[in-house]
C-alpha atoms as a PDB file:
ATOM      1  CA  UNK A   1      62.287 242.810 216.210  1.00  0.00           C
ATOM      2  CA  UNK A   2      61.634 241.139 219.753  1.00  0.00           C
ATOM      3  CA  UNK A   3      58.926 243.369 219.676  1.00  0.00           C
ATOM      4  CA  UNK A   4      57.202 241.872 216.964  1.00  0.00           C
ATOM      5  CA  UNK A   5      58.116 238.091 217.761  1.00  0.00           C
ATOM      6  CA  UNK A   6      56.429 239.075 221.306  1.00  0.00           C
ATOM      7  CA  UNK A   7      52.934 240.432 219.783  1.00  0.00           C
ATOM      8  CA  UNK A   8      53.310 237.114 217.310  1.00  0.00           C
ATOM      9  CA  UNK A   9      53.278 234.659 219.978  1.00  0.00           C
ATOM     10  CA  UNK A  10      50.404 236.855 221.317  1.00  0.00           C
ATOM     11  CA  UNK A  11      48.545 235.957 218.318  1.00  0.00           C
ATOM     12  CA  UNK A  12      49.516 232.021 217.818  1.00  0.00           C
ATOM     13  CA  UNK A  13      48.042 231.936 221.833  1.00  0.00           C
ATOM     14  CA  UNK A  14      45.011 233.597 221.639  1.00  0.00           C
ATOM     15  CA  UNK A  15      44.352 231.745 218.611  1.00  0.00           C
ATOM     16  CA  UNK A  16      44.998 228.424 220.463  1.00  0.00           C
ATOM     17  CA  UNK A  17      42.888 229.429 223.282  1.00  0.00           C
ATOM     18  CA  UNK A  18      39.513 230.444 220.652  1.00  0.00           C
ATOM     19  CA  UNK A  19      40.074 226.950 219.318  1.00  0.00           C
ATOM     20  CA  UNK A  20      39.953 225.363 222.458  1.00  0.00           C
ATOM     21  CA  UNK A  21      37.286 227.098 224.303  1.00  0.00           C
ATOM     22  CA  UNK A  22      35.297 226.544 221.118  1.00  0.00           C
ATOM     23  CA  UNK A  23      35.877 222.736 221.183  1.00  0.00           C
ATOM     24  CA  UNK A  24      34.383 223.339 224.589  1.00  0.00           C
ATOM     25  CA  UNK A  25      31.613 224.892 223.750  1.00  0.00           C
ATOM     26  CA  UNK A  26      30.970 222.560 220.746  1.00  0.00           C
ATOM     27  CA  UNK A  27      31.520 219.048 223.034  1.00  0.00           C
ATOM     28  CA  UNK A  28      28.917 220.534 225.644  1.00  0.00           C
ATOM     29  CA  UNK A  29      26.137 221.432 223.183  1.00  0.00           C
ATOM     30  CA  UNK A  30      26.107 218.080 221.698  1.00  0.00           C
ATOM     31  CA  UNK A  31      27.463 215.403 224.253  1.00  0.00           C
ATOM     32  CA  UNK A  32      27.284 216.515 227.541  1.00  0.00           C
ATOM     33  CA  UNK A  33      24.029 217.909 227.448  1.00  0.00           C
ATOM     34  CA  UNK A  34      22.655 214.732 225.827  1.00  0.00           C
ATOM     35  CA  UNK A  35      24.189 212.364 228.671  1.00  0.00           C
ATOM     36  CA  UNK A  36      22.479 215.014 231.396  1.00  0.00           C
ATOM     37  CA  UNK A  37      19.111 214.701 229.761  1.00  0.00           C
ATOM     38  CA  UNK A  38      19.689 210.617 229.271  1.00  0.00           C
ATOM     39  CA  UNK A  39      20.572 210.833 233.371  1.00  0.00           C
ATOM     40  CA  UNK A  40      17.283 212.081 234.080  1.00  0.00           C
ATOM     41  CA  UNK A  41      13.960 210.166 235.403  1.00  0.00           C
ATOM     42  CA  UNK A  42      10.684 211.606 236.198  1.00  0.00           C
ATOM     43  CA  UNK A  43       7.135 211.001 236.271  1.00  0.00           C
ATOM     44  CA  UNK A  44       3.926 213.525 235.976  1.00  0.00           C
ATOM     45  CA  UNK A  45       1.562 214.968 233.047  1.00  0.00           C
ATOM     46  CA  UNK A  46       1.579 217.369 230.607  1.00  0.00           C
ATOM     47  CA  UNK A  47       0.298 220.853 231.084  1.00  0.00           C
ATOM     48  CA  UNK A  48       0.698 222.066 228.069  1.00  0.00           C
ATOM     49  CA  UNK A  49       1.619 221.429 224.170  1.00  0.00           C
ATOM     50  CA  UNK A  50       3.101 223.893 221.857  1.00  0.00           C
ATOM     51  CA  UNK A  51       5.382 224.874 218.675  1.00  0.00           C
ATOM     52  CA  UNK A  52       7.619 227.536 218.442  1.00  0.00           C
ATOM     53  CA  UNK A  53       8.879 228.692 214.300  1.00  0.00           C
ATOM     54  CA  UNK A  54      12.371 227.899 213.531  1.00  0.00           C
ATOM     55  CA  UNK A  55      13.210 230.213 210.421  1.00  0.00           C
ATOM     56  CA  UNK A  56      16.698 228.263 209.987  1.00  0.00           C
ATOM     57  CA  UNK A  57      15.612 224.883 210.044  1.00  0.00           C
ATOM     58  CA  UNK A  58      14.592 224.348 205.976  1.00  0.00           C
ATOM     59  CA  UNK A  59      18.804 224.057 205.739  1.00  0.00           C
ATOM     60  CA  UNK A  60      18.928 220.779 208.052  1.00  0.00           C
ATOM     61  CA  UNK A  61      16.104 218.874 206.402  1.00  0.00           C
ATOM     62  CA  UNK A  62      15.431 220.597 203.101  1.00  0.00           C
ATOM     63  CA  UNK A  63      13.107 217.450 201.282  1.00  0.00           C
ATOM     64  CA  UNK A  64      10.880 216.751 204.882  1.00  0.00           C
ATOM     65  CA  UNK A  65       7.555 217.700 205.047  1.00  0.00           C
ATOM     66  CA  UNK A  66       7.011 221.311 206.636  1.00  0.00           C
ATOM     67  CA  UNK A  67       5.317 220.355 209.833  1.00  0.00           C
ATOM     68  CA  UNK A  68       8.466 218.595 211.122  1.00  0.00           C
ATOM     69  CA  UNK A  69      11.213 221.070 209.367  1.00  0.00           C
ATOM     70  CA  UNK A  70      10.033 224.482 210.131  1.00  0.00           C
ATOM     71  CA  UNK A  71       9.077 223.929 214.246  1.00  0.00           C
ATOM     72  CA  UNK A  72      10.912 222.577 217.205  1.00  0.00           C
ATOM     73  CA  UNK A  73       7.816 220.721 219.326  1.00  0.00           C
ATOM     74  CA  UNK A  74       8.029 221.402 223.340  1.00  0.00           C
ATOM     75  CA  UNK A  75       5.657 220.104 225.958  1.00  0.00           C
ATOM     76  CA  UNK A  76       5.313 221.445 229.370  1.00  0.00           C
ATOM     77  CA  UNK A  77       5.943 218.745 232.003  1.00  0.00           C
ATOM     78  CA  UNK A  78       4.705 219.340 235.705  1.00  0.00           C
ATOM     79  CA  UNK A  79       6.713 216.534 237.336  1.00  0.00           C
ATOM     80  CA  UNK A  80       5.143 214.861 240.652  1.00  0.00           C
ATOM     81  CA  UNK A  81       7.244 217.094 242.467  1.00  0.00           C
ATOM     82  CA  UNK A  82       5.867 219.826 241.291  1.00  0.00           C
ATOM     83  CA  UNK A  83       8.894 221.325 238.829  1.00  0.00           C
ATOM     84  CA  UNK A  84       7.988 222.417 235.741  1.00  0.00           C
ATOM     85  CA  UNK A  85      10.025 220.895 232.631  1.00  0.00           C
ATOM     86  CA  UNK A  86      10.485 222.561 229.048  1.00  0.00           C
ATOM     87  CA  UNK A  87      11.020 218.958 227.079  1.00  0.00           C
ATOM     88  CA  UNK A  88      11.577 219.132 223.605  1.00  0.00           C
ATOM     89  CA  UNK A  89      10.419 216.447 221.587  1.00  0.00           C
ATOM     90  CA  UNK A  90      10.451 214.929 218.289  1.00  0.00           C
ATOM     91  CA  UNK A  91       7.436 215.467 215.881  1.00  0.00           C
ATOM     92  CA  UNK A  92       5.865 211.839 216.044  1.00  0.00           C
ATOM     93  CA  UNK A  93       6.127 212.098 219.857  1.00  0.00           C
ATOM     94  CA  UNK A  94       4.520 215.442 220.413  1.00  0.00           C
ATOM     95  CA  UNK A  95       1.283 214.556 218.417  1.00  0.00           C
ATOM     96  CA  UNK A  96       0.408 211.778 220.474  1.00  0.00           C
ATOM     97  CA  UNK A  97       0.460 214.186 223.724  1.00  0.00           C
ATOM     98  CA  UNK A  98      -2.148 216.269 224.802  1.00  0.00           C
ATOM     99  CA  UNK A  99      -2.699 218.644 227.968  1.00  0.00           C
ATOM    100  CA  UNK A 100      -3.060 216.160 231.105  1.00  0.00           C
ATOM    101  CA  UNK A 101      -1.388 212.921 229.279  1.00  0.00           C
ATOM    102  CA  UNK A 102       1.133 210.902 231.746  1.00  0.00           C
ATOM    103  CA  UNK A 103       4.546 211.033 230.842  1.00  0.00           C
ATOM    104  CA  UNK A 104       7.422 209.209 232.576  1.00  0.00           C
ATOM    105  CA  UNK A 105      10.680 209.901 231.773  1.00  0.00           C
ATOM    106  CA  UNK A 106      13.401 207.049 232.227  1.00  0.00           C
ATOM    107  CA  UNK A 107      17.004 206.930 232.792  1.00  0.00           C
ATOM    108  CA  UNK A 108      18.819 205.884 230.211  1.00  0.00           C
ATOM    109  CA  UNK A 109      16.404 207.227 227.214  1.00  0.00           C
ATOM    110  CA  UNK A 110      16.506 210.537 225.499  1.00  0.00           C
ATOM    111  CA  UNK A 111      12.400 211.751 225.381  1.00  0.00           C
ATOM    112  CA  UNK A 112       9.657 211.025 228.132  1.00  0.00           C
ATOM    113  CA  UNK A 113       7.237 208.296 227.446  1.00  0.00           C
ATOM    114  CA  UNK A 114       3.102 208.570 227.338  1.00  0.00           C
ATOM    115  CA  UNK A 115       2.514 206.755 230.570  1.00  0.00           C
ATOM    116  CA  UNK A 116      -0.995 205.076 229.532  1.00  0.00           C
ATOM    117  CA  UNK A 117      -2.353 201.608 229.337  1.00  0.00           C
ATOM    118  CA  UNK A 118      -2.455 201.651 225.684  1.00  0.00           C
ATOM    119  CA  UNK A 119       0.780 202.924 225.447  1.00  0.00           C
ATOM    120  CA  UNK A 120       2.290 200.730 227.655  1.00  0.00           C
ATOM    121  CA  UNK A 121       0.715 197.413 226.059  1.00  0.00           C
ATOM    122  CA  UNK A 122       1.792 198.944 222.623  1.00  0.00           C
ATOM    123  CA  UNK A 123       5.029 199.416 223.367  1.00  0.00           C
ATOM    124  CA  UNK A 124       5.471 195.750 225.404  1.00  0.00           C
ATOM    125  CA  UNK A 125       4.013 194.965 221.943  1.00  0.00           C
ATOM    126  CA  UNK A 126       6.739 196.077 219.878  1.00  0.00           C
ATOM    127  CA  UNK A 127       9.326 195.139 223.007  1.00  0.00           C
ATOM    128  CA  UNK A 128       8.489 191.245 221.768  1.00  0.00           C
ATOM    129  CA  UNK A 129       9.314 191.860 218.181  1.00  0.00           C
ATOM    130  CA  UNK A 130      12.371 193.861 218.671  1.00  0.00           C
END
């Protein structure tokens, strides 16, 4: 019998330590990661743009239009320093890039902005109204 209560207390443990390493896991993926990304600032261009196939997606957005539910949208970032970055971006954001745009990346924001003149006096633009 003491046996048995031993290999059940076994079970009730291991069961609380899955649930908290998985917590864990859980609170990194979507907080902590997000404030390390938001901590960043950088400035260079992009080298390159591209789209890699999620086959999953079409459950998280099943009435959007296909071009922004079926890929994730990366560009490749050579910062001043010379370190390349994998950023992904949103949709809306990686169509306006092309190879050898200017990005600059911010603290305190989640993507990298398009570091042009046009850009800039568009977005002071909208800065007024907002």
């Amino acid at each position: 019998m003491q046996i048995m209560l031993a290999i059940d207390k076994n079970k009730k443990l291991s069961g609380a330590i899955l649930v908290v390493v998985t917590v864990a896991a859980v609170t990194s993926a979507f907080f902590i990661h997000d404030y390390y990304l938001r901590g960043q600032a950088y400035d260079g261009v992009i080298q390159e743009t591209y789209r890699v196939r999620n086959w999953l997606r079409w459950f998280k957005a099943p009435l959007k239009h296909p071009e922004y539910r079926y890929y994730y949208h990366y560009w490749l970032i050579v910062d001043s320093d010379g370190v390349k970055r994998e950023v992904r971006v949103p949709h809306f954001l990686w169509s306006k890039g092309s190879a050898g745009t200017p990005v600059k990346k911010v603290t305190g924001e989640r993507y990298p902005r398009i570091d042009t003149p046009k850009a800039n006096e568009d977005r002071n633009v909208m800065e007024r109204f907002f």
